[in-house]
Structures are given as C-alpha cells and as structure tokens.
C-alpha atoms as a PDB file:
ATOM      1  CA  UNK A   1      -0.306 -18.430  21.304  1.00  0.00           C
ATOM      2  CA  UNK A   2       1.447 -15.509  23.190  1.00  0.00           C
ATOM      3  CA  UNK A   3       1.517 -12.303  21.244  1.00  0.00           C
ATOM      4  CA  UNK A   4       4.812 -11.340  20.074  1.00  0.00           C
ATOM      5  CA  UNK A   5       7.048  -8.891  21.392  1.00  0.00           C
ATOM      6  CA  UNK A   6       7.267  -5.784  19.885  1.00  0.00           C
ATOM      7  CA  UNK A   7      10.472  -5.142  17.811  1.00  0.00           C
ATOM      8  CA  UNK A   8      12.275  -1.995  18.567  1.00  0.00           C
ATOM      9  CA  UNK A   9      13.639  -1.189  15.407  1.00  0.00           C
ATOM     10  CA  UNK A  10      12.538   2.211  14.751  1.00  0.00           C
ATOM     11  CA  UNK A  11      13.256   3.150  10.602  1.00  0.00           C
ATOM     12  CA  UNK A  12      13.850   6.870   9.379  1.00  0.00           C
ATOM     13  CA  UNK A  13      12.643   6.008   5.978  1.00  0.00           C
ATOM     14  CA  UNK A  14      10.431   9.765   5.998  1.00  0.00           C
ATOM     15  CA  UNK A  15      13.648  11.601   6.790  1.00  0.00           C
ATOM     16  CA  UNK A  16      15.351  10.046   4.108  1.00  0.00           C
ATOM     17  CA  UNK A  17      12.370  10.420   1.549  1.00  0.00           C
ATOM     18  CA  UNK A  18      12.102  14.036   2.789  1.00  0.00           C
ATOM     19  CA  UNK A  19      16.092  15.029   2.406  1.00  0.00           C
ATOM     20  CA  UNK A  20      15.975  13.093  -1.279  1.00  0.00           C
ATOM     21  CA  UNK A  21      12.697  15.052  -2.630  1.00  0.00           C
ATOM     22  CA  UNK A  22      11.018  11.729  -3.013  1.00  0.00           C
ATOM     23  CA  UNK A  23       7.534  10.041  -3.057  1.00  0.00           C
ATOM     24  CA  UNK A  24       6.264   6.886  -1.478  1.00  0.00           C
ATOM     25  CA  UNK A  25       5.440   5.791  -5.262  1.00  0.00           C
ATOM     26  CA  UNK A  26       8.655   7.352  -6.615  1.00  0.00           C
ATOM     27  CA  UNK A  27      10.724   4.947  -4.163  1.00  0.00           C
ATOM     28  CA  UNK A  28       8.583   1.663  -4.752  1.00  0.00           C
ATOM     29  CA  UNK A  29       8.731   2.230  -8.436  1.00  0.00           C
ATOM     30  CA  UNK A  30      12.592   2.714  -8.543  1.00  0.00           C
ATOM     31  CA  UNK A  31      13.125   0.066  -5.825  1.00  0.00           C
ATOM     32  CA  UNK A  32      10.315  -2.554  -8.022  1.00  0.00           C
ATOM     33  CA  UNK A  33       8.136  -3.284  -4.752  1.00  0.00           C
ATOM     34  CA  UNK A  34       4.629  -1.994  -4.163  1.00  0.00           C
ATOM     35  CA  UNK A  35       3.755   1.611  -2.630  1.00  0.00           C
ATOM     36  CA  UNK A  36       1.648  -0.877  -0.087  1.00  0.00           C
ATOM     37  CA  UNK A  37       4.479  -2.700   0.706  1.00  0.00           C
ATOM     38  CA  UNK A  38       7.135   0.583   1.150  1.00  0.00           C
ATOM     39  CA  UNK A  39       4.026   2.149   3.472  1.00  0.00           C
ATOM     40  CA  UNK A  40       4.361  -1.111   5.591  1.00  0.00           C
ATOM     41  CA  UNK A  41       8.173  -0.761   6.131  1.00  0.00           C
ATOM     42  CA  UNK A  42       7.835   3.388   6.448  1.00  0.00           C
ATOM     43  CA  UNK A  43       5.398   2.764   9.222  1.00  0.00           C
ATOM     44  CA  UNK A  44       6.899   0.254  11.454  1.00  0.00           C
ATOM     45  CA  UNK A  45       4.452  -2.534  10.732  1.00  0.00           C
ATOM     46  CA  UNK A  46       7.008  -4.952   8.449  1.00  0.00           C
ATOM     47  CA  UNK A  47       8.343  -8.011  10.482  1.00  0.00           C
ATOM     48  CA  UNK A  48      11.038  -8.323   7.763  1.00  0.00           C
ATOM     49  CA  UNK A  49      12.859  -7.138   5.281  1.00  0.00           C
ATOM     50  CA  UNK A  50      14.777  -9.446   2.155  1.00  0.00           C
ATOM     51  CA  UNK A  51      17.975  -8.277   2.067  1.00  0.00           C
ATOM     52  CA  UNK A  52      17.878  -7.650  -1.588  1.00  0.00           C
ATOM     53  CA  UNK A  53      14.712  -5.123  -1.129  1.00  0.00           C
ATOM     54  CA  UNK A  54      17.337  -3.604   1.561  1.00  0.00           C
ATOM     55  CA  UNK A  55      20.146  -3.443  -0.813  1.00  0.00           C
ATOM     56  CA  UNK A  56      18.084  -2.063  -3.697  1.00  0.00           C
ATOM     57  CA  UNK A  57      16.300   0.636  -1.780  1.00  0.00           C
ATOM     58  CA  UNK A  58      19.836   1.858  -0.225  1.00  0.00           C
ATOM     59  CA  UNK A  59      21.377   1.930  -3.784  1.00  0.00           C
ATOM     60  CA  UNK A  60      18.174   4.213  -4.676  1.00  0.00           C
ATOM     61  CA  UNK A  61      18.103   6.491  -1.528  1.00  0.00           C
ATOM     62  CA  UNK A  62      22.102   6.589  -1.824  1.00  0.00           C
ATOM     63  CA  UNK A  63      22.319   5.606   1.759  1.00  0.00           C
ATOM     64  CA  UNK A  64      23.529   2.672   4.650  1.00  0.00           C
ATOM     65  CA  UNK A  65      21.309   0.452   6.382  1.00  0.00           C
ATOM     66  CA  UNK A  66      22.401   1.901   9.371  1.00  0.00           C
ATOM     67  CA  UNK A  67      20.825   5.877   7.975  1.00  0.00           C
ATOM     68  CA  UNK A  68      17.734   3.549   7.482  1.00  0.00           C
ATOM     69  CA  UNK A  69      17.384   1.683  10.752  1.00  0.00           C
ATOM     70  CA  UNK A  70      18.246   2.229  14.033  1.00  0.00           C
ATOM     71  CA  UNK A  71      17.058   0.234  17.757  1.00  0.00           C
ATOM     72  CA  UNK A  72      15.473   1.784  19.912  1.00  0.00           C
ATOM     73  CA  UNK A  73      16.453   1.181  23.241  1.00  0.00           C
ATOM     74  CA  UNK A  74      13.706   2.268  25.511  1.00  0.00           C
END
C-alpha cells in the first residue's frame, strides 16, 4: 500500500489556547473529548475531525473554523 500523502492543513489551535488563557485539559474537559485526543489535533497528527467535536470546540474557544485551520500551500 502506498503511504499517504501528507495533508497540508496546518491548525493554530496553540495560538488560540494561548490568546484564551487555556490548558490542553481545560479545552478537552469543556469540549468532552480526551486531553490525548485534543494533543493529536494540536499537533497535526489527526486525519479527521467530526464535525460536532469542531462545532463544540469553536463554541468553547469563541472562534471560526477558519481561526482554527488554515492550508498550507507550500
């Protein structure tokens, strides 16, 4: 099987943390997902996202996908 390409969707989650005062833990507790699984997204390693996890974690950070996400265009 060919490895996959890499995605280039680059996400600002430590900016957004940092502006907000807020923890790994804080986030995962108010957003209901694990600190694991908010260190996965934070570091570029998730290949998705639900868009209810994506919803939820705007509504808590008080932001759009779009301050979350952007693509990289290399």
């Amino acid at each position: 099987m060919p490895p996959e390409d890499p995605h280039r969707i680059e996400i600002r989650l430590d900016d957004l943390l940092a502006a907000r005062g807020m923890t790994v833990a804080e986030l995962a507790d108010r957003v209901g997902i694990t600190p694991v699984n908010v260190s996965v997204l934070k570091n570029g390693r998730a290949k998705a996202i639900r868009f209810s996890t994506l919803s939820k974690i705007c509504e808590v950070l008080d932001c759009q996908p779009g301050d979350l996400m952007v693509f990289r265009r290399d």
